[in-house]
PDB file of N, CA and C in Angstrom:
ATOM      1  N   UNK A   1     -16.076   4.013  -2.066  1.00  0.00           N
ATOM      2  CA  UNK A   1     -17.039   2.937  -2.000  1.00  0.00           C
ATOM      3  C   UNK A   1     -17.462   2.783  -0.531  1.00  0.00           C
ATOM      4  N   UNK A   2     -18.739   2.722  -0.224  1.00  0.00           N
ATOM      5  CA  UNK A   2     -19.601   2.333   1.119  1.00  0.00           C
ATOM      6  C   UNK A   2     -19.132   1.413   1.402  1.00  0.00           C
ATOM      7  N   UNK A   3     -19.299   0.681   3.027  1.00  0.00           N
ATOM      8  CA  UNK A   3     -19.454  -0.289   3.095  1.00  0.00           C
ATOM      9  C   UNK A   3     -20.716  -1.333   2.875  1.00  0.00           C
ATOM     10  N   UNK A   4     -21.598  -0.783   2.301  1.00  0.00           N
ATOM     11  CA  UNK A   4     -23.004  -0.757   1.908  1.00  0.00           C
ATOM     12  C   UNK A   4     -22.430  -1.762   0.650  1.00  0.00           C
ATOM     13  N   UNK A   5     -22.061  -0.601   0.004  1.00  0.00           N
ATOM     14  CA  UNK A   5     -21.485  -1.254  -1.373  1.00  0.00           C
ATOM     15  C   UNK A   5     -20.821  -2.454  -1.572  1.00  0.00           C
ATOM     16  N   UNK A   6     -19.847  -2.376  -0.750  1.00  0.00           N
ATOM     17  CA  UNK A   6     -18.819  -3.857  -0.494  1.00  0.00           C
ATOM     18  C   UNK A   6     -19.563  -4.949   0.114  1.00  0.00           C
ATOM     19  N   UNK A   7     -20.173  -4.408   0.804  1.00  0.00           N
ATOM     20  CA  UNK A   7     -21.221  -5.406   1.521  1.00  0.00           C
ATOM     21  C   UNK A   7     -21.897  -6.392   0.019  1.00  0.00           C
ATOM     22  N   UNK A   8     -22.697  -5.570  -0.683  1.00  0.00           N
ATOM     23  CA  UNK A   8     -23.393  -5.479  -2.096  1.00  0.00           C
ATOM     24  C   UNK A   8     -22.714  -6.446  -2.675  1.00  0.00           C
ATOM     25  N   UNK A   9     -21.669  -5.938  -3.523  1.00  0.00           N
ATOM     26  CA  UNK A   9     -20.330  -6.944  -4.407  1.00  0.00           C
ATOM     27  C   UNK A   9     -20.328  -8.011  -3.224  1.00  0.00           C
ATOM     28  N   UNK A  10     -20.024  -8.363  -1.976  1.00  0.00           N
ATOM     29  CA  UNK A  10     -19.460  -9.859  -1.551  1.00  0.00           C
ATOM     30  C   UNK A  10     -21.102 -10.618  -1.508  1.00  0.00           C
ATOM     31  N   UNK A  11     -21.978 -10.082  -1.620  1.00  0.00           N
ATOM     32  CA  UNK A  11     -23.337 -10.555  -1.813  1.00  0.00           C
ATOM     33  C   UNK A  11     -23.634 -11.135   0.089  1.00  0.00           C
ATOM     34  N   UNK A  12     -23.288 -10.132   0.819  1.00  0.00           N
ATOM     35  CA  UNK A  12     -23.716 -10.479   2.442  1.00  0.00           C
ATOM     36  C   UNK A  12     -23.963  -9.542   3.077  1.00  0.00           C
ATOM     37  N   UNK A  13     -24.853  -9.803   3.865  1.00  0.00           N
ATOM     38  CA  UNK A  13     -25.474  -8.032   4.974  1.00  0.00           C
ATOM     39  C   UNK A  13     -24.276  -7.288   5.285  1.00  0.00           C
ATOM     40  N   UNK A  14     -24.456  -5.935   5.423  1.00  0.00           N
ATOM     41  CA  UNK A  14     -23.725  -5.004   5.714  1.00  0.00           C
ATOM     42  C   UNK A  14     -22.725  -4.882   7.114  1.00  0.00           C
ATOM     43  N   UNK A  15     -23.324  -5.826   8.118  1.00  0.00           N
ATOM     44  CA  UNK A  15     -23.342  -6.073   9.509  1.00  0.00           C
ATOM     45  C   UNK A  15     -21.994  -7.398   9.017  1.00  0.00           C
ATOM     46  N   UNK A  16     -22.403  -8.295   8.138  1.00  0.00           N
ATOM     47  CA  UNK A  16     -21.339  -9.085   8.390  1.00  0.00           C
ATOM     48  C   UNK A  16     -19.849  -8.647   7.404  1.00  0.00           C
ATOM     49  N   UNK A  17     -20.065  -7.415   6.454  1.00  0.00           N
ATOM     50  CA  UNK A  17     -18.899  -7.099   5.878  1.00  0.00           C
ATOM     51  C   UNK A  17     -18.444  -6.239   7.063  1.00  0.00           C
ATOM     52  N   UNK A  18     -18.658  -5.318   8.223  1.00  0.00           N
ATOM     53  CA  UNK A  18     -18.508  -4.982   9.426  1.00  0.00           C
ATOM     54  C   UNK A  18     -17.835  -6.127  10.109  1.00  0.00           C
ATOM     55  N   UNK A  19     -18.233  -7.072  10.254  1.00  0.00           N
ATOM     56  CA  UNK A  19     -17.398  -8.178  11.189  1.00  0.00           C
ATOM     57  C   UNK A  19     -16.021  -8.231  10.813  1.00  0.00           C
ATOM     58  N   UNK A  20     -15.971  -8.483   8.993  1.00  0.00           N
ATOM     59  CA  UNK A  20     -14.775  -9.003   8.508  1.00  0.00           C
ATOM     60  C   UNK A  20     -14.070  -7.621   8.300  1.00  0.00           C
ATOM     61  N   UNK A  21     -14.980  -6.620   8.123  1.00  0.00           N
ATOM     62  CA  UNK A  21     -13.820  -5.006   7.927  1.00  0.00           C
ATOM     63  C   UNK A  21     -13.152  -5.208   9.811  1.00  0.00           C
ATOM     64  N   UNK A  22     -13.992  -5.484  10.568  1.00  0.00           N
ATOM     65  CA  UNK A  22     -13.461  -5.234  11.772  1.00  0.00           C
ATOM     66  C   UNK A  22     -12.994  -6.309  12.999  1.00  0.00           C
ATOM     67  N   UNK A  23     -12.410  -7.391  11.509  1.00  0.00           N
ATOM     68  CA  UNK A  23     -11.412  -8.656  12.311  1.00  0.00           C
ATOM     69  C   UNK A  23     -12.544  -9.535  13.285  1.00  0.00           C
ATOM     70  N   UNK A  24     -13.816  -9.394  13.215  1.00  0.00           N
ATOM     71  CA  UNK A  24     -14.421 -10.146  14.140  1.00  0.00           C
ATOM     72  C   UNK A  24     -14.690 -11.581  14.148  1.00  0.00           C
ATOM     73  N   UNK A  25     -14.458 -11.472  12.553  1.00  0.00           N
ATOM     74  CA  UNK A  25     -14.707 -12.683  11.600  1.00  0.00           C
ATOM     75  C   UNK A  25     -13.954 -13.406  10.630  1.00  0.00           C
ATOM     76  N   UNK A  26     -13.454 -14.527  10.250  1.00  0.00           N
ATOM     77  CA  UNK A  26     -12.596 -14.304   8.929  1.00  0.00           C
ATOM     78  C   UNK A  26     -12.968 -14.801   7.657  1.00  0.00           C
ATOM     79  N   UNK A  27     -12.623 -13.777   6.982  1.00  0.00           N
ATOM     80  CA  UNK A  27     -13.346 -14.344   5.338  1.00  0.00           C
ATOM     81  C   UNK A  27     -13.107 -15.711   5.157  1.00  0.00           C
ATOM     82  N   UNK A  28     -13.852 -15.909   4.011  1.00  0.00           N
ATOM     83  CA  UNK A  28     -13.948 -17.197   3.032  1.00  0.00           C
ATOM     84  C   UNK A  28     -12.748 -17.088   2.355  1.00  0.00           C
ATOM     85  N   UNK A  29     -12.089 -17.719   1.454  1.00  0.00           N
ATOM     86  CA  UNK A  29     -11.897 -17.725   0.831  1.00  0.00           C
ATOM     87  C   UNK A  29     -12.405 -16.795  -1.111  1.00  0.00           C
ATOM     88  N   UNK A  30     -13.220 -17.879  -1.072  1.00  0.00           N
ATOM     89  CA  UNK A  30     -14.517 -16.580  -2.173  1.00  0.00           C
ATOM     90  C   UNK A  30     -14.392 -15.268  -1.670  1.00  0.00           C
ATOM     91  N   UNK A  31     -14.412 -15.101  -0.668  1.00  0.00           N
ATOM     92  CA  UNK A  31     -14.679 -13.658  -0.028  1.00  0.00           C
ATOM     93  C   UNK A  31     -13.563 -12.711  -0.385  1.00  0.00           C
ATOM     94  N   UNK A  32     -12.344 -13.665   0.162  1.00  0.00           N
ATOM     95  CA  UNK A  32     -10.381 -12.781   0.058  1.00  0.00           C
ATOM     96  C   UNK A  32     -10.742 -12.726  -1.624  1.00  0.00           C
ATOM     97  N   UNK A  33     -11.136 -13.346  -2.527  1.00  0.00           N
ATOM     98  CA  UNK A  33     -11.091 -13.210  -4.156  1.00  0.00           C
ATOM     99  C   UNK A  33     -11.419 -12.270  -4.322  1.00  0.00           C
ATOM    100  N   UNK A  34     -13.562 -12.092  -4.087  1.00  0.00           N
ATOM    101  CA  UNK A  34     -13.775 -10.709  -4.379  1.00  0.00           C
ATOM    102  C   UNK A  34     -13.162  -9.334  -3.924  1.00  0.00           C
ATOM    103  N   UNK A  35     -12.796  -9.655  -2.736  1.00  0.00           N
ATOM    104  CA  UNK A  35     -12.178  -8.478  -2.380  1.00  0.00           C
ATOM    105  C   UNK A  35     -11.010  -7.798  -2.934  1.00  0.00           C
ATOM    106  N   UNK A  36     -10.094  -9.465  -2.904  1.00  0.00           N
ATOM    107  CA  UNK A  36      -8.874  -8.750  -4.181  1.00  0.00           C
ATOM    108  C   UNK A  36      -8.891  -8.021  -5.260  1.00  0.00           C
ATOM    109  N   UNK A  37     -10.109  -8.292  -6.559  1.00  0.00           N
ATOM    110  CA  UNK A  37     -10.858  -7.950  -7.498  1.00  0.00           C
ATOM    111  C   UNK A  37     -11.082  -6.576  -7.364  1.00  0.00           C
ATOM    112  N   UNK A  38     -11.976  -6.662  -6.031  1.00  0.00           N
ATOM    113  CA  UNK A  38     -12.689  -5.004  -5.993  1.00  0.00           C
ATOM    114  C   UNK A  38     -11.906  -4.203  -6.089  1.00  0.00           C
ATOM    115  N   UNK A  39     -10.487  -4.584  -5.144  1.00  0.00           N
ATOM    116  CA  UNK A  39      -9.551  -3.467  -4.319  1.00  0.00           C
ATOM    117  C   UNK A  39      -8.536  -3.542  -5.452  1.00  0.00           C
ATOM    118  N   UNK A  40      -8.698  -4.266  -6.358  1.00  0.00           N
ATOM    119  CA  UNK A  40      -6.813  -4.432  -6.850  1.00  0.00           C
ATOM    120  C   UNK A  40      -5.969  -4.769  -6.057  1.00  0.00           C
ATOM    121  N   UNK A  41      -5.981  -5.576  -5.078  1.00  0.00           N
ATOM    122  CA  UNK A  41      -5.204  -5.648  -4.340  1.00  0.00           C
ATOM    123  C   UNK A  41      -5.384  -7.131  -4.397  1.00  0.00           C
ATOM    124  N   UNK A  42      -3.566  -7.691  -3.509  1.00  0.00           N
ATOM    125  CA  UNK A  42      -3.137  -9.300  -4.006  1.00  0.00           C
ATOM    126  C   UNK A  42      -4.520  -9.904  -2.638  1.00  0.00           C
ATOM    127  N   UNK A  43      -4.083 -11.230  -2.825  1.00  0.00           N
ATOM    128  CA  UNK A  43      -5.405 -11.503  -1.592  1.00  0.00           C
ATOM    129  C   UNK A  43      -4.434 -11.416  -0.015  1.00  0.00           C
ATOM    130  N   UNK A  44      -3.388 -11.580  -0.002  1.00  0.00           N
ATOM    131  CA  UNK A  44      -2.038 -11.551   0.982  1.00  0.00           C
ATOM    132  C   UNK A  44      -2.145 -10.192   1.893  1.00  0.00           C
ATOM    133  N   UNK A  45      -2.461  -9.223   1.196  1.00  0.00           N
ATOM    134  CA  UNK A  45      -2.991  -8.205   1.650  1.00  0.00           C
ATOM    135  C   UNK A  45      -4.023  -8.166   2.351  1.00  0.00           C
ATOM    136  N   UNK A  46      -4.769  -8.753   1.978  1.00  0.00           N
ATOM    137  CA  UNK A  46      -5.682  -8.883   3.150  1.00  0.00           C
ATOM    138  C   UNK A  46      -5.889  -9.781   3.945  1.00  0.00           C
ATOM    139  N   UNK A  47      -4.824 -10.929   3.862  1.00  0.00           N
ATOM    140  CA  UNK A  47      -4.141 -11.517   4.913  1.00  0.00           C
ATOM    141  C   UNK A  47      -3.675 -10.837   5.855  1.00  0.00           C
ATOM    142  N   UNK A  48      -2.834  -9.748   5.772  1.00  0.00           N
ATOM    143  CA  UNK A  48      -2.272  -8.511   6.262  1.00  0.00           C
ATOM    144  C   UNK A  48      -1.082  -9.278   6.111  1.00  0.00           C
ATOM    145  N   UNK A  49      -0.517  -9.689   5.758  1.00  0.00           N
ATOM    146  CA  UNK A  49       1.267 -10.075   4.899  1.00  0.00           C
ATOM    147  C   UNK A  49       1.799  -8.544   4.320  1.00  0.00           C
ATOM    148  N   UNK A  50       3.020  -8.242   5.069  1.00  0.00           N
ATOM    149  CA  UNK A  50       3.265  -7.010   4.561  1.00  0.00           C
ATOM    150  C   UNK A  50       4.699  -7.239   4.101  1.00  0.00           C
ATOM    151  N   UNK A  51       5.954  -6.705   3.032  1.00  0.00           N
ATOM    152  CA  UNK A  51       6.863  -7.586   2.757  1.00  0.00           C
ATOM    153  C   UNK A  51       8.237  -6.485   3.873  1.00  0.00           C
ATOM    154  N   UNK A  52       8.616  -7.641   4.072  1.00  0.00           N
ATOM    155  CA  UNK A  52      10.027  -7.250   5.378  1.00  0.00           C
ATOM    156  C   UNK A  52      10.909  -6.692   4.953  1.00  0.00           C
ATOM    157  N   UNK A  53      11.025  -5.528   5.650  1.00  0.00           N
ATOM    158  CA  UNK A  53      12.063  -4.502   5.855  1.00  0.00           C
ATOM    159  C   UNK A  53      13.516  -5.126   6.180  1.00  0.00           C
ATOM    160  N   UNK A  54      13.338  -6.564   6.439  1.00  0.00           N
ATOM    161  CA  UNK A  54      14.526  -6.789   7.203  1.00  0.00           C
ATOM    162  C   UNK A  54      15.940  -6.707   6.409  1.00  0.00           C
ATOM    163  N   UNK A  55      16.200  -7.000   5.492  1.00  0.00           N
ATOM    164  CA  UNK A  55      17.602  -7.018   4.904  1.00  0.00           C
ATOM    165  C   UNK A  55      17.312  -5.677   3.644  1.00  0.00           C
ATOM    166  N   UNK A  56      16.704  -4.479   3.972  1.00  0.00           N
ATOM    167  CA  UNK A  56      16.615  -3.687   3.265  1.00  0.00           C
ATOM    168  C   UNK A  56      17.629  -2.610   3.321  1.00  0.00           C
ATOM    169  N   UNK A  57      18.420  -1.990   2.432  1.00  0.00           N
ATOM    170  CA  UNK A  57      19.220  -1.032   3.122  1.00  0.00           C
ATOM    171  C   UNK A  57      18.649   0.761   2.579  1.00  0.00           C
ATOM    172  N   UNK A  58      18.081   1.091   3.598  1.00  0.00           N
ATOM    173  CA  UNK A  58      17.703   2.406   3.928  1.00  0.00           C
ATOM    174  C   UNK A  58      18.231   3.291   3.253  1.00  0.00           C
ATOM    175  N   UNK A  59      19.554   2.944   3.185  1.00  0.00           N
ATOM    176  CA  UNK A  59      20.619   4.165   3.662  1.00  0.00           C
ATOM    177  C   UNK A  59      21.016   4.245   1.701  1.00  0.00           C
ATOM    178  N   UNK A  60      21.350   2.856   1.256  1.00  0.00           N
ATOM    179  CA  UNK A  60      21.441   2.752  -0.677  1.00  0.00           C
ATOM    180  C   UNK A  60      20.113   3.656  -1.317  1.00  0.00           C
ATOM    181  N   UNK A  61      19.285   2.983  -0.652  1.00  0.00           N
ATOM    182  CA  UNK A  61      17.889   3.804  -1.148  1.00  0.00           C
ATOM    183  C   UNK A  61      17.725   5.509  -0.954  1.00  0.00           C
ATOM    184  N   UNK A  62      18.472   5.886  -0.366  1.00  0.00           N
ATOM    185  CA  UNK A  62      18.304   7.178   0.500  1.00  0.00           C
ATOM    186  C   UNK A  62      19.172   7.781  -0.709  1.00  0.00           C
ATOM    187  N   UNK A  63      20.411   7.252  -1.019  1.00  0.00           N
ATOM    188  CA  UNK A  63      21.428   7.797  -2.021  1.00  0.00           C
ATOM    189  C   UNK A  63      20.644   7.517  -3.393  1.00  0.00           C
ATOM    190  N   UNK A  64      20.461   6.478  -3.826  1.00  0.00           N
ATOM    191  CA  UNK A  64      19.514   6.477  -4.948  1.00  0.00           C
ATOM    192  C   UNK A  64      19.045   7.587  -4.929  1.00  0.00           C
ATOM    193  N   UNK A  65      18.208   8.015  -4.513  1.00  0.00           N
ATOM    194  CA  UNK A  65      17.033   8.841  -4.726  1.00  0.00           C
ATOM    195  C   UNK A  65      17.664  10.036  -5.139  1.00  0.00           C
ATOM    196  N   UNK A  66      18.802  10.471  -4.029  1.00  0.00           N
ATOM    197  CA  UNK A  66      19.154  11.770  -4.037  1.00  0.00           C
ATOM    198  C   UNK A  66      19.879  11.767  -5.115  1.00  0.00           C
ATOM    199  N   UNK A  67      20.486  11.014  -5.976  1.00  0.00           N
ATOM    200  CA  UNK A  67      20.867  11.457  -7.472  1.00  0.00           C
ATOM    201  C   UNK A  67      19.928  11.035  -8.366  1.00  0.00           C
ATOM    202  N   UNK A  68      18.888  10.903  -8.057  1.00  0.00           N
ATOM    203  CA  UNK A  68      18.166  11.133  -9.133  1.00  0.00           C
ATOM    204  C   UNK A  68      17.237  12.522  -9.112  1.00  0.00           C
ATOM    205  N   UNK A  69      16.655  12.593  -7.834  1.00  0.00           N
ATOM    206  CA  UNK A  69      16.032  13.586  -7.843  1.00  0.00           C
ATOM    207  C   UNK A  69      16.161  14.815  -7.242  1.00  0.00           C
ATOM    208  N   UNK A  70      16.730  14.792  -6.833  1.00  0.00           N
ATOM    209  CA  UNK A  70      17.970  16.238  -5.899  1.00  0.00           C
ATOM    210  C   UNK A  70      18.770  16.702  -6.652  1.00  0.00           C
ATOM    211  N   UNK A  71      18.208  18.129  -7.189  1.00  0.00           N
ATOM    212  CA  UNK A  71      19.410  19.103  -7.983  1.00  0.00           C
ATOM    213  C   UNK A  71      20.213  19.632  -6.978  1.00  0.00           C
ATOM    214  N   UNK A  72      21.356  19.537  -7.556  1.00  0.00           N
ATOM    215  CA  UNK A  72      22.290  20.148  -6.867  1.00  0.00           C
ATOM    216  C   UNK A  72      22.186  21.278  -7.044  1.00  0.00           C
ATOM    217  N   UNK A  73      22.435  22.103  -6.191  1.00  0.00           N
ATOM    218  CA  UNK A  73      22.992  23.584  -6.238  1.00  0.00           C
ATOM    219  C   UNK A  73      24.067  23.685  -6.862  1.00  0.00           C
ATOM    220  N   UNK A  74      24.095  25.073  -7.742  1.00  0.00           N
ATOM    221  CA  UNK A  74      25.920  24.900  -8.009  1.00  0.00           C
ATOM    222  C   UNK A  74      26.791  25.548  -7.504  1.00  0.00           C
ATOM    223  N   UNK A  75      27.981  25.472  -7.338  1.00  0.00           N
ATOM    224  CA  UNK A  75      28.761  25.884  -6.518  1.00  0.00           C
ATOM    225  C   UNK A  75      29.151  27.444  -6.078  1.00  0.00           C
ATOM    226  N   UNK A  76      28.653  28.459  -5.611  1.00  0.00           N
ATOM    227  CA  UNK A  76      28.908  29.731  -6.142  1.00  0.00           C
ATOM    228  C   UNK A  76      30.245  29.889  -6.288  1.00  0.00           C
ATOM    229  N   UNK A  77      31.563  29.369  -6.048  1.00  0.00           N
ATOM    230  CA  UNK A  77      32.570  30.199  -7.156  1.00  0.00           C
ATOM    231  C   UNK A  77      32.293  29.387  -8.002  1.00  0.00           C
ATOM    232  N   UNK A  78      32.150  28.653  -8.340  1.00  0.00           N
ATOM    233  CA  UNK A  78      31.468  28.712 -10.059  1.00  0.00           C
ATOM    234  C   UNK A  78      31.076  29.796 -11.185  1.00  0.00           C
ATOM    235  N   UNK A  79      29.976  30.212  -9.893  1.00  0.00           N
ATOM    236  CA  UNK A  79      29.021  31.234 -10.567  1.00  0.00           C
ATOM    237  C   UNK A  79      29.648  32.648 -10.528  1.00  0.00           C
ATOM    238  N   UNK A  80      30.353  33.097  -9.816  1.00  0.00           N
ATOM    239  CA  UNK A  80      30.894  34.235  -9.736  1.00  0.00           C
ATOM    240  C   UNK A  80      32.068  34.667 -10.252  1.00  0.00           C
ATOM    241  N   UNK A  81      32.179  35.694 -11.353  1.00  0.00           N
ATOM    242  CA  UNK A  81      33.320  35.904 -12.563  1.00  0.00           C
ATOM    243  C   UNK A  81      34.218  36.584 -11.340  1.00  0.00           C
ATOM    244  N   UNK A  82      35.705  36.196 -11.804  1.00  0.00           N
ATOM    245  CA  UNK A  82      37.078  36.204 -11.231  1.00  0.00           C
ATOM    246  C   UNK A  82      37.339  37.375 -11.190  1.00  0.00           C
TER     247      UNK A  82
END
């Protein structure tokens, strides 16, 4: 999508969806709606609210993953007759 376009949908010149794409300006309210709408996205987001890393643990997530999606190799004496 243009910014032509977005401009279009918030129903304001192209120059002032430029202001608000480029922080010069800050939306309406009405404005954070349509935009949420257009984008699928919450309106917080374009608050720029991003959610905190802070009490996240990296390291659980890191193990998660790897048993789910990390085949193991198997062991070659396993694989190799005696």
């Amino acid at each position: 999508m243009t910014q032509a376009d977005v401009a279009k949908h918030l129903k304001v010149a192209r120059q002032t969806y430029l202001d608000l794409e480029y922080g010069k300006t800050l939306p309406r309210l009405d404005t954070l709606i349509t935009l949420s709408t257009l984008f699928n996205k919450s309106i917080s987001y374009f608050a720029g609210e991003r959610p905190s890393l802070d009490n996240f643990d990296t390291m659980e997530l890191f193990e998660e993953l790897q048993q789910r999606y990390v085949k193991k190799a198997p062991n070659i004496a396993d694989v190799i007759p005696h």
